[in-house]
C-alpha atoms as a PDB file:
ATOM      1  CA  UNK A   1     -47.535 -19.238   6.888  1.00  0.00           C
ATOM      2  CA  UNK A   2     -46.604 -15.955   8.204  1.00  0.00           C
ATOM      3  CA  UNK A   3     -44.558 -17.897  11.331  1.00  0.00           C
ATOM      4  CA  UNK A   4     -42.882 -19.849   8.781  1.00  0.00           C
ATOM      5  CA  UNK A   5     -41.995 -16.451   6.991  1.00  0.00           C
ATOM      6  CA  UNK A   6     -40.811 -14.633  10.043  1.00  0.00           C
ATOM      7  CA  UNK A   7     -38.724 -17.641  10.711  1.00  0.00           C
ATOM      8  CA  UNK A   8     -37.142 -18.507   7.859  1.00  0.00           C
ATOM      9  CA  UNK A   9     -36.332 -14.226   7.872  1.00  0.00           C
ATOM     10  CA  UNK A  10     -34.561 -14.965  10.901  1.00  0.00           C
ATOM     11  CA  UNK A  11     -32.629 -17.345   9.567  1.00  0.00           C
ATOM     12  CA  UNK A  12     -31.138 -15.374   6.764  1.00  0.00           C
ATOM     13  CA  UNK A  13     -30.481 -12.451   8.409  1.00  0.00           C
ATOM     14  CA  UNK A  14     -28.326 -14.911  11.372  1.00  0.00           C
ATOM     15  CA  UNK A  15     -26.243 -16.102   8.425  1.00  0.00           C
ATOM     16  CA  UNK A  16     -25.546 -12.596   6.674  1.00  0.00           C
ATOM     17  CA  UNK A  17     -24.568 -11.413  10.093  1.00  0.00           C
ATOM     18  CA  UNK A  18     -21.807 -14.830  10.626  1.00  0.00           C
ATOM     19  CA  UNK A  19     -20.990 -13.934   6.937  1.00  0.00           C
ATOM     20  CA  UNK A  20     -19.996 -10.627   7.884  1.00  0.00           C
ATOM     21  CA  UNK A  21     -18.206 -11.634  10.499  1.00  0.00           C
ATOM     22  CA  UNK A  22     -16.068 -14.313   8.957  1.00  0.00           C
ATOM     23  CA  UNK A  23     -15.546 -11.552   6.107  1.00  0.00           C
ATOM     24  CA  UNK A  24     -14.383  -8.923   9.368  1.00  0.00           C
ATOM     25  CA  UNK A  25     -12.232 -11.478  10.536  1.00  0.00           C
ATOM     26  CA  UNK A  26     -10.321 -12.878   7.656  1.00  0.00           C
ATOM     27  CA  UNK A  27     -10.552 -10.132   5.577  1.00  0.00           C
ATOM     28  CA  UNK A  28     -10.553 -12.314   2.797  1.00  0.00           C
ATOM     29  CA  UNK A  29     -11.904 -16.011   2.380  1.00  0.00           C
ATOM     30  CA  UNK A  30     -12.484 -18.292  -0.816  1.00  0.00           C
ATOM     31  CA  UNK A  31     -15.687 -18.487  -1.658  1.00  0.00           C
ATOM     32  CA  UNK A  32     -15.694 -22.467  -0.888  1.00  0.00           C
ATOM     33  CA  UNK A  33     -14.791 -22.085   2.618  1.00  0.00           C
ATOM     34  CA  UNK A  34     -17.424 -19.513   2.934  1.00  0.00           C
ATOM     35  CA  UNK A  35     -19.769 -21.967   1.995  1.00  0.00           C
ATOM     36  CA  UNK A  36     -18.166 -24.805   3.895  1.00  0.00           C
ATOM     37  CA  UNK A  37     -18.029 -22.704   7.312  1.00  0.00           C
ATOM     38  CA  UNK A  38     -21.315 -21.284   6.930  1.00  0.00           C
ATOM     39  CA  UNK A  39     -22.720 -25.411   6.023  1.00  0.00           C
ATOM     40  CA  UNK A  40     -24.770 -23.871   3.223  1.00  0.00           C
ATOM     41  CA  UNK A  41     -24.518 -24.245  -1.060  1.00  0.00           C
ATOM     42  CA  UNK A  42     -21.962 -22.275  -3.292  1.00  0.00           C
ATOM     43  CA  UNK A  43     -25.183 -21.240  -4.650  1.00  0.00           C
ATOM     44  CA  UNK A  44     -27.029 -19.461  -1.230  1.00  0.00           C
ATOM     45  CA  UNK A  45     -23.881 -17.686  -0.349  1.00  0.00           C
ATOM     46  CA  UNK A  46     -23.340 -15.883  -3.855  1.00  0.00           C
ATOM     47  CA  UNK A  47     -26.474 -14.975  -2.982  1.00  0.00           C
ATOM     48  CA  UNK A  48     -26.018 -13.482   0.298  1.00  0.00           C
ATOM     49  CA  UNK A  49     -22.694 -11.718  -1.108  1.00  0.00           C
ATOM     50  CA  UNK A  50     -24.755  -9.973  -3.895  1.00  0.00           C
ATOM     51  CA  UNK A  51     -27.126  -9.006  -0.765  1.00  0.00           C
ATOM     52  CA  UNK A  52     -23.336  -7.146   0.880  1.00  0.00           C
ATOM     53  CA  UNK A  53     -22.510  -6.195  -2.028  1.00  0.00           C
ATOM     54  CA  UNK A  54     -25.481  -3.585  -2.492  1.00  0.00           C
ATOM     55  CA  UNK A  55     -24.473  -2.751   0.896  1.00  0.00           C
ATOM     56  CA  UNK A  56     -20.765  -1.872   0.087  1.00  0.00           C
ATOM     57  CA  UNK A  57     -19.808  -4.516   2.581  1.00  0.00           C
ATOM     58  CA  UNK A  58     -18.357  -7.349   0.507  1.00  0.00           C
ATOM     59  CA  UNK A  59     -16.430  -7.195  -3.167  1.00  0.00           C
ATOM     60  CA  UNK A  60     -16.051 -10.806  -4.947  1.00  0.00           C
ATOM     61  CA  UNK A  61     -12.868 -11.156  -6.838  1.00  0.00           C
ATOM     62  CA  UNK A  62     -10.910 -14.162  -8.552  1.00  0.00           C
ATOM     63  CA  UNK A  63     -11.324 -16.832  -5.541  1.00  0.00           C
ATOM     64  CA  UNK A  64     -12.925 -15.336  -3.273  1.00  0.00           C
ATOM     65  CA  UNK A  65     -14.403 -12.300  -1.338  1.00  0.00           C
ATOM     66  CA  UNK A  66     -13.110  -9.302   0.060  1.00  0.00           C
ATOM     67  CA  UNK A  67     -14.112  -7.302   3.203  1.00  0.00           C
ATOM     68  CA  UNK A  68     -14.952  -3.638   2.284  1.00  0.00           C
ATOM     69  CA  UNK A  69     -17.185  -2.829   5.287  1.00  0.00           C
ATOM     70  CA  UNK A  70     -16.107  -1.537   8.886  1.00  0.00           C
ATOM     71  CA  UNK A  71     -13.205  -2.322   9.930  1.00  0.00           C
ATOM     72  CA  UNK A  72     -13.366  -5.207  12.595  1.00  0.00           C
ATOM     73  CA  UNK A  73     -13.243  -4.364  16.292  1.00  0.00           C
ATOM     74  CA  UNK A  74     -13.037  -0.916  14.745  1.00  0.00           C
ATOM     75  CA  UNK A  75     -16.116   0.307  13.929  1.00  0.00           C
ATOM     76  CA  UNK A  76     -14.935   3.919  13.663  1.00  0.00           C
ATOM     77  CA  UNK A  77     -17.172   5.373  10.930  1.00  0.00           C
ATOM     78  CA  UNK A  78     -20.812   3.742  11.623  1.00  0.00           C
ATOM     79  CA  UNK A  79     -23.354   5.438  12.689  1.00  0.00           C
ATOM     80  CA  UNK A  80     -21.215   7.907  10.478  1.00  0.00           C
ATOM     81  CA  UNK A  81     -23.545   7.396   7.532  1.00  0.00           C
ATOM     82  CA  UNK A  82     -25.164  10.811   7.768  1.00  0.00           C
ATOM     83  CA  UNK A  83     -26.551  13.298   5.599  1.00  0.00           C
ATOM     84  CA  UNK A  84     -23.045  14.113   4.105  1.00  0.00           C
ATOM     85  CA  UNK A  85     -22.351  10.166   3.370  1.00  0.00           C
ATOM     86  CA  UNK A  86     -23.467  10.514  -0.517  1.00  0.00           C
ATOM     87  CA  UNK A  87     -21.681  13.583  -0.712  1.00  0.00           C
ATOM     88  CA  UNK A  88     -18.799  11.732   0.364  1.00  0.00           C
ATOM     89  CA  UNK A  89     -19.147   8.577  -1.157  1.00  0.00           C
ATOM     90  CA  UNK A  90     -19.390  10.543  -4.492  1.00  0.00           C
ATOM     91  CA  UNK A  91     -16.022  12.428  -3.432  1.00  0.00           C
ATOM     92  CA  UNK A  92     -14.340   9.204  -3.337  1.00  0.00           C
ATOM     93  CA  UNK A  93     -15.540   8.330  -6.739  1.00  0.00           C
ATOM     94  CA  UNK A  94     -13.979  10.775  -8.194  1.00  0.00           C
ATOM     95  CA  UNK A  95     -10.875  10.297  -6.263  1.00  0.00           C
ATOM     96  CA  UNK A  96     -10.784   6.768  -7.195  1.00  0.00           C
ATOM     97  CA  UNK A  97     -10.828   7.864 -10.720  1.00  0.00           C
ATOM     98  CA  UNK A  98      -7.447   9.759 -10.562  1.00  0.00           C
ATOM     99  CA  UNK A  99      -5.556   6.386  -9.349  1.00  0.00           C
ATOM    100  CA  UNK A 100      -3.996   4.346 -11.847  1.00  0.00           C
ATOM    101  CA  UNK A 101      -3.213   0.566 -12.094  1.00  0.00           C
ATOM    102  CA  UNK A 102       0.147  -0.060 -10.040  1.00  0.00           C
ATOM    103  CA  UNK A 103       0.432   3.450  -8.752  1.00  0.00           C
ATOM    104  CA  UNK A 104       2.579   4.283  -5.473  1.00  0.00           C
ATOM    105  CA  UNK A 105      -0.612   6.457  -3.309  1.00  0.00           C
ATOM    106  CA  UNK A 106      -0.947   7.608   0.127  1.00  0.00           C
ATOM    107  CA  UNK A 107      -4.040   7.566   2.086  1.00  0.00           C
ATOM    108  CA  UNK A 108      -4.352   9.331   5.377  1.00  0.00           C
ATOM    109  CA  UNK A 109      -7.598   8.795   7.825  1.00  0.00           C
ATOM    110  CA  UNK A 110     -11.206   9.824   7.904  1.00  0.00           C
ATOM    111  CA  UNK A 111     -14.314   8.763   6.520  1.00  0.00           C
ATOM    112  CA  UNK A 112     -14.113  10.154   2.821  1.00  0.00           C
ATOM    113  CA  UNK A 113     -10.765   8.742   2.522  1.00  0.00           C
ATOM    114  CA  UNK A 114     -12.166   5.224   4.342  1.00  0.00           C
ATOM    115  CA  UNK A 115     -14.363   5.510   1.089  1.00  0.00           C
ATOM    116  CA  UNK A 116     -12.134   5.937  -1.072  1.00  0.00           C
ATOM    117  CA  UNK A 117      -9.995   3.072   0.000  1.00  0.00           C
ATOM    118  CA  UNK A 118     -13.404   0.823  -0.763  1.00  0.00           C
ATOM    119  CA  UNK A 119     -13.650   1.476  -3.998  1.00  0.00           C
ATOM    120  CA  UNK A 120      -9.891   0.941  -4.413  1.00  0.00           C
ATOM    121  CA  UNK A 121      -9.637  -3.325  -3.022  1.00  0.00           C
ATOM    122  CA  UNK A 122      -8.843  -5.171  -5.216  1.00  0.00           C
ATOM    123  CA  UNK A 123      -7.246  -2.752  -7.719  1.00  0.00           C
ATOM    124  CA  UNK A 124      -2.945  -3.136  -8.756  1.00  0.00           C
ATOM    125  CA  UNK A 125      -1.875  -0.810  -6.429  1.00  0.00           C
ATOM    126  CA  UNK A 126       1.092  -0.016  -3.628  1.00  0.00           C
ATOM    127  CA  UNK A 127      -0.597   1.561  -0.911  1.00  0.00           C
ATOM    128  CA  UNK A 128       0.772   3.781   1.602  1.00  0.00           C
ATOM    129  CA  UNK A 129      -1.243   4.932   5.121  1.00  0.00           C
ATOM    130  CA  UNK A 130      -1.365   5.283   9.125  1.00  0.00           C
ATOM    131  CA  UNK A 131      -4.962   4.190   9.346  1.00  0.00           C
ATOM    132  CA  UNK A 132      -5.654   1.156  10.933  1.00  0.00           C
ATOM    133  CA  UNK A 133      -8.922   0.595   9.525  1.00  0.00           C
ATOM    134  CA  UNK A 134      -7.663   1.813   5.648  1.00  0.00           C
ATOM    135  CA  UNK A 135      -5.283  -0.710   5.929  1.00  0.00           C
ATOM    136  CA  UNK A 136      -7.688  -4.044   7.144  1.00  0.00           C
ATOM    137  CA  UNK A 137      -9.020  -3.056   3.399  1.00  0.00           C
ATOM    138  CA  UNK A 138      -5.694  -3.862   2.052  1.00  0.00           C
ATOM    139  CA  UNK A 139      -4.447  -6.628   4.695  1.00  0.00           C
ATOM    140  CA  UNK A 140      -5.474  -9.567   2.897  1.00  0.00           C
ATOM    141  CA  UNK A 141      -5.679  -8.499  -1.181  1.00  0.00           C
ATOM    142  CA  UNK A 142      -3.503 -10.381  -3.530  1.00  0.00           C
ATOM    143  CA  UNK A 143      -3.312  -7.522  -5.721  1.00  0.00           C
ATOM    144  CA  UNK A 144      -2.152  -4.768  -3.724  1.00  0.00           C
ATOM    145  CA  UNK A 145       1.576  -4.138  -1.621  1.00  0.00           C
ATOM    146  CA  UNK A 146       0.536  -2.389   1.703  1.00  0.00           C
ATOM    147  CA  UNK A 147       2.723  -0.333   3.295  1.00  0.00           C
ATOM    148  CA  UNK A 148       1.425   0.318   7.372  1.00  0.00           C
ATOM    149  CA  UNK A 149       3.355   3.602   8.772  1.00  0.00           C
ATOM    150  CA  UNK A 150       3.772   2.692  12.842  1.00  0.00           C
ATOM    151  CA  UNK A 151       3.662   5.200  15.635  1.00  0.00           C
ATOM    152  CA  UNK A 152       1.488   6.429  18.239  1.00  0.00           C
ATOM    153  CA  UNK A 153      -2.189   5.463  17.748  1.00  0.00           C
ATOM    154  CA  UNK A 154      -4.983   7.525  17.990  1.00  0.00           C
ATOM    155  CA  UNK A 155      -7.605   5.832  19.432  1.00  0.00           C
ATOM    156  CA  UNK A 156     -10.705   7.678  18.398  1.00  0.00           C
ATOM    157  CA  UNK A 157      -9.341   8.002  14.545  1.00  0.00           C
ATOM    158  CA  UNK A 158      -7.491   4.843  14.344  1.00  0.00           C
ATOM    159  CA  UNK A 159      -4.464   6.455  12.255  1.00  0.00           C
ATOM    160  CA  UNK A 160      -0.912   6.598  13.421  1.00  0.00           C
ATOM    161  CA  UNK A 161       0.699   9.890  14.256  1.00  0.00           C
ATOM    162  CA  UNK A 162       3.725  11.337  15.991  1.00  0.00           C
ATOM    163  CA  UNK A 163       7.781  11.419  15.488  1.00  0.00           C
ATOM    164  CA  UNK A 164       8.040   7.710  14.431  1.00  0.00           C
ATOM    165  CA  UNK A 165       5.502   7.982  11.840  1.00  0.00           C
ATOM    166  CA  UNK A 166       6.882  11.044  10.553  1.00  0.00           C
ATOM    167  CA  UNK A 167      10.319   9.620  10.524  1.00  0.00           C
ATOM    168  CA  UNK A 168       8.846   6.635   8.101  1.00  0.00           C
ATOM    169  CA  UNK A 169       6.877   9.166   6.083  1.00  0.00           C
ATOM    170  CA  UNK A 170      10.593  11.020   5.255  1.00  0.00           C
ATOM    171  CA  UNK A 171      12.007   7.703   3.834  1.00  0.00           C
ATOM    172  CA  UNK A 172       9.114   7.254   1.636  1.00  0.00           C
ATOM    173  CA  UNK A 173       8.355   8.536  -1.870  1.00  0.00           C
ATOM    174  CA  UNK A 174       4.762   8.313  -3.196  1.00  0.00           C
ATOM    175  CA  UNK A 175       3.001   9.956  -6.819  1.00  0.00           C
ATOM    176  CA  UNK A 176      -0.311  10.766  -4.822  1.00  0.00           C
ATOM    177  CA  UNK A 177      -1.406  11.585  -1.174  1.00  0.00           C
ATOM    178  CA  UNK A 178      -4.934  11.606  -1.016  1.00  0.00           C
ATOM    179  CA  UNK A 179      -5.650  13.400   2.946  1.00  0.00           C
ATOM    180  CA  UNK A 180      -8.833  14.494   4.606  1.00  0.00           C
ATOM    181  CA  UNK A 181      -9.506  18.096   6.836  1.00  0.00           C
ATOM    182  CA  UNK A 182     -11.581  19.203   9.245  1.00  0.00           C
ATOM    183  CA  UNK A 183     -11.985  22.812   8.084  1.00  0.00           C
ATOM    184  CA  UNK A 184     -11.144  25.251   4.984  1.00  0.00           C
ATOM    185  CA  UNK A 185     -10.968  29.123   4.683  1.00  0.00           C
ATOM    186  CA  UNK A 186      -9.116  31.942   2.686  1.00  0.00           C
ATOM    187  CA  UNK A 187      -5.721  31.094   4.276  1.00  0.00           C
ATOM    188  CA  UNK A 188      -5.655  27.381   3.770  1.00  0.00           C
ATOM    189  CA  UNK A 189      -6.586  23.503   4.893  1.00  0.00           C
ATOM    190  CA  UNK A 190      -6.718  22.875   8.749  1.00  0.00           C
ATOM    191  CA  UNK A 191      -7.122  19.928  10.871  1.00  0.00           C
ATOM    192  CA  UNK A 192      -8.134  19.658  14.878  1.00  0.00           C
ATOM    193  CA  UNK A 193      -5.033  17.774  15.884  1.00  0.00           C
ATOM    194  CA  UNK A 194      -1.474  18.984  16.469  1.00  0.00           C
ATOM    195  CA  UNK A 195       0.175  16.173  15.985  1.00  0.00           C
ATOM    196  CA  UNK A 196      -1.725  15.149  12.739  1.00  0.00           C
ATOM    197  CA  UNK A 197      -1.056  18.003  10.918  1.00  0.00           C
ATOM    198  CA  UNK A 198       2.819  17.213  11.396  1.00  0.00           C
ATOM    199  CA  UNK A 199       2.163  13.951  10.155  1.00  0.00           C
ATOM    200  CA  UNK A 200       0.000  15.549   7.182  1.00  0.00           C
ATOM    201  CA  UNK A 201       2.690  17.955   6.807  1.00  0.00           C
ATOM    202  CA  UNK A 202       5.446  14.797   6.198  1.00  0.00           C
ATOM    203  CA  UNK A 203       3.111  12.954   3.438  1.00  0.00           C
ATOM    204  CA  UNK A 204       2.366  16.517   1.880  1.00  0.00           C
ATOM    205  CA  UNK A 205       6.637  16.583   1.280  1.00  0.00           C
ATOM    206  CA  UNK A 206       6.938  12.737   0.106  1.00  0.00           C
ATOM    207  CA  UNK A 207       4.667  13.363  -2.479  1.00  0.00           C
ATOM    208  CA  UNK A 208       4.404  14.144  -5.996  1.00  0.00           C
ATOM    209  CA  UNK A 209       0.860  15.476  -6.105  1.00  0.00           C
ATOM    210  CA  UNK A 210      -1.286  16.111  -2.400  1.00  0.00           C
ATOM    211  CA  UNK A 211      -4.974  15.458  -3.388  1.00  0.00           C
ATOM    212  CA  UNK A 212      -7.026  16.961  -0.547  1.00  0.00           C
ATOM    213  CA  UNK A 213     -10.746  15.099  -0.290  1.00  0.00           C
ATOM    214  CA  UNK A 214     -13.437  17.440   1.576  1.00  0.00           C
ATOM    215  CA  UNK A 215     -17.261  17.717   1.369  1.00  0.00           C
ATOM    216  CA  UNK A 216     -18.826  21.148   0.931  1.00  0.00           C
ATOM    217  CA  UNK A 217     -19.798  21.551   4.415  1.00  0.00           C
ATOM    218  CA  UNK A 218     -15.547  21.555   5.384  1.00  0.00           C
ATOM    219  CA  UNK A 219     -15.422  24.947   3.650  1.00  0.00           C
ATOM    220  CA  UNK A 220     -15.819  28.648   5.626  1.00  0.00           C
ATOM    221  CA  UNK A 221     -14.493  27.235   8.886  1.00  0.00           C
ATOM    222  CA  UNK A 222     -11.173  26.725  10.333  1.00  0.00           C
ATOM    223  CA  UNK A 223      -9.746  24.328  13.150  1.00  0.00           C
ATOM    224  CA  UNK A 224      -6.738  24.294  15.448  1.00  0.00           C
ATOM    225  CA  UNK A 225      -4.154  23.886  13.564  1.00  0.00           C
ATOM    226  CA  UNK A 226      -3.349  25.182  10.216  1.00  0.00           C
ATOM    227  CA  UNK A 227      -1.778  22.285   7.778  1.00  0.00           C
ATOM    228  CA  UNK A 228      -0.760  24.522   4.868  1.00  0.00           C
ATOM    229  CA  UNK A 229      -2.173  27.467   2.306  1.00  0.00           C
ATOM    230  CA  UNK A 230      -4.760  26.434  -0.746  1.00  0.00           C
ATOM    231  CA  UNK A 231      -2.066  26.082  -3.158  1.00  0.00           C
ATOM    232  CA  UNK A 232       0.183  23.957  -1.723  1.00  0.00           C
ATOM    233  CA  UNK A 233      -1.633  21.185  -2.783  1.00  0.00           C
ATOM    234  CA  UNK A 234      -1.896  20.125  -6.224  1.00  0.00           C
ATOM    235  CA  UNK A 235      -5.812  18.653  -6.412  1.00  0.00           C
ATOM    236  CA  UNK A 236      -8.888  19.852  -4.357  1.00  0.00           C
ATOM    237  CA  UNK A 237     -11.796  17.317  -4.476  1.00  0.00           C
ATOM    238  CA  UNK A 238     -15.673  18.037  -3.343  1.00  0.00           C
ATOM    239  CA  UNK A 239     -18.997  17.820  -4.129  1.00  0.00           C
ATOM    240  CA  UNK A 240     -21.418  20.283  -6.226  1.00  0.00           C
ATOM    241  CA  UNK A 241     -22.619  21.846  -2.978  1.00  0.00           C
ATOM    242  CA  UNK A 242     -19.508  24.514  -3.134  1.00  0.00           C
ATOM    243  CA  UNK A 243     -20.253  27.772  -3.338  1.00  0.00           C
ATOM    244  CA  UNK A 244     -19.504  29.226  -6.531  1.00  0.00           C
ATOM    245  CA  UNK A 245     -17.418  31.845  -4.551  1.00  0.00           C
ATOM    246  CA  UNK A 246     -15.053  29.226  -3.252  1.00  0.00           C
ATOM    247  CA  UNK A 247     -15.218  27.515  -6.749  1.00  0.00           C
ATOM    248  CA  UNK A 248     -13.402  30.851  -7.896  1.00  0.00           C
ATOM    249  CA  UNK A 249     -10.978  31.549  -4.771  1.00  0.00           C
ATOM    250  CA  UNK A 250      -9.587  27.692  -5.079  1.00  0.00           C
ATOM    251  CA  UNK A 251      -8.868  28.545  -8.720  1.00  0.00           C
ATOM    252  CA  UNK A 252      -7.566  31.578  -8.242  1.00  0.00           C
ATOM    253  CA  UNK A 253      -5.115  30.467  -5.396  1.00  0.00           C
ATOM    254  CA  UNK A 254      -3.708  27.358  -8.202  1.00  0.00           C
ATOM    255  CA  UNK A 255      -5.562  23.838  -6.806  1.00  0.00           C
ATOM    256  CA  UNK A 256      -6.891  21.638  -9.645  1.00  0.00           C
ATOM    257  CA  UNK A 257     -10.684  21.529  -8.506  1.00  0.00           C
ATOM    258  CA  UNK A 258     -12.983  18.347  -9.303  1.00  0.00           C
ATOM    259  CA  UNK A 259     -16.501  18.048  -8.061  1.00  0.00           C
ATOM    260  CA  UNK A 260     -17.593  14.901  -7.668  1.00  0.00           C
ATOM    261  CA  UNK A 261     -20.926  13.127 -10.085  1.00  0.00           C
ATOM    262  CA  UNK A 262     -24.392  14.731  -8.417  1.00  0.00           C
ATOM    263  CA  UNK A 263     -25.363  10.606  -8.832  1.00  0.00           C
ATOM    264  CA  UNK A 264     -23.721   8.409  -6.155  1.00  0.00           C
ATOM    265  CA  UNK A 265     -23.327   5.339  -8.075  1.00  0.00           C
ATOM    266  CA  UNK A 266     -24.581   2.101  -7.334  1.00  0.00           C
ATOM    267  CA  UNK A 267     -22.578  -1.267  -6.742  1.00  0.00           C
ATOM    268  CA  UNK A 268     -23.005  -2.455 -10.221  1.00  0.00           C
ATOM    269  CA  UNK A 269     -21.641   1.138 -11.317  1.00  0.00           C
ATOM    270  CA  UNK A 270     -18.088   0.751  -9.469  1.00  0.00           C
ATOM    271  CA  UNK A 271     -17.659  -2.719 -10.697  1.00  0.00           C
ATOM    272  CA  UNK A 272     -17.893  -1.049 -14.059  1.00  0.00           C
ATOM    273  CA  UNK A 273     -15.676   1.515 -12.879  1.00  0.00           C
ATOM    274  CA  UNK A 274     -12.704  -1.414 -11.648  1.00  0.00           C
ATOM    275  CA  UNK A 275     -13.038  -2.891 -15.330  1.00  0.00           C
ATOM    276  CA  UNK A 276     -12.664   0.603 -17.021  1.00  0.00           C
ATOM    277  CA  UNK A 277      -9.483   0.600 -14.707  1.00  0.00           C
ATOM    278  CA  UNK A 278      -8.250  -3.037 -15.472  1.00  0.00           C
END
């Protein structure tokens, strides 16, 4: 009995993983195919997608499934999932919660703003960014128009950076640019690449409102290069971790500050969060 456990285990687990890797490759695929490539019932894959689903890895919509894991052949952010991950998961909860249905946003790389995009598929929305993997979220959704700035990529980050990026970024206009740092102090937002910061300098000037998403641990340290002071952006997003110190200097200095739910919700709780939106 315990052979025949261990074996039909084995089984399950080699279908999840081609399931996941039909989802990486197609980004999207009706749920009938799914069940067609895979030779199995309607019935065992719904069950395997509620299985991804827990995980964050799959979202079902009208027709079919979406991707919302790693981006394929660019597994940039796992292994990523460290002690910070709720933190940031939570961030992009709240971020998520400032978008509205068929709004013109900006998303820039990283890890928070990689989770932010997840709980954004499937949502109305025109999406603007120079990450790679941000945009395999978007590539195959029937409900979102994906814009995909070119330019010089980055290989360890995946995002797009340099003069031809920039020179798309000026041509665009967008209500919201949601961007990630490495470091924050008294004299502003930083990041540890020269050329992004120009880039993050051209989305902070085609935008309405710069929404800057950053854990608790970003704050009290700088980086190389400074991207701009604490009040040129409109919206400062991070966790309940911050210092009550920094809660009062990002006040003082004009950012809107929202710290993110001390709960990271579960699947079932941003499903509820997509029909609050709808």
């Amino acid at each position: 009995m315990a052979m025949s456990n261990g074996n039909e285990q084995k089984r399950l687990e080699a279908r999840r993983q081609e399931l996941r890797r039909t989802l990486q490759t197609h980004g999207f695929v009706a749920l009938g195919d799914l069940a067609q490539r895979l030779d199995v019932s309607e019935s065992t894959v719904r069950r395997d997608l509620d299985f991804l689903e827990q995980e964050g890895e799959a979202r079902r919509t009208h027709g079919g499934v979406f991707w919302t894991g790693s981006a394929t052949s660019m597994r940039l952010f796992e292994g990523r999932e460290d002690s910070l991950w709720q933190q940031k998961r939570a961030i992009a909860v709240a971020a998520a919660r400032l978008v509205s249905d068929n709004e013109t946003i900006l998303l820039d790389g990283g890890s928070t703003t990689y989770e932010l995009a997840r709980q954004l598929v499937g949502r109305p929305l025109q999406v603007v960014t120079n990450s790679l993997p941000v945009a395999n979220l978007f590539a195959a959704s029937d409900t979102a128009d994906l814009i995909l700035v070119g330019g010089y990529v980055h290989g360890r980050t995946g995002v797009t950076i340099g003069s031809l990026a920039n020179h798309v970024l000026a041509t665009l206009n967008v209500s919201q640019a949601f961007l990630s740092v490495a470091g924050i102090d008294e004299r502003g937002f930083y990041n540890s690449n020269l050329l992004l910061v120009e880039t993050e300098r051209t989305m902070i000037a085609a935008a309405d409102r710069t929404v800057v998403i950053a854990d608790s641990s970003k704050f009290g340290r700088a980086s190389l290069s400074r991207l701009c002071r604490l009040g040129e952006v409109h919206t400062v997003i991070t966790d309940h971790k911050l210092p009550g110190p920094w809660r009062k200097r990002l006040l003082d200095a004009g950012p809107k500050l929202v710290l993110s739910d001390n709960e990271v919700p579960t699947e079932a709780d941003r499903s509820d969060d997509q029909s609050s939106c709808n």
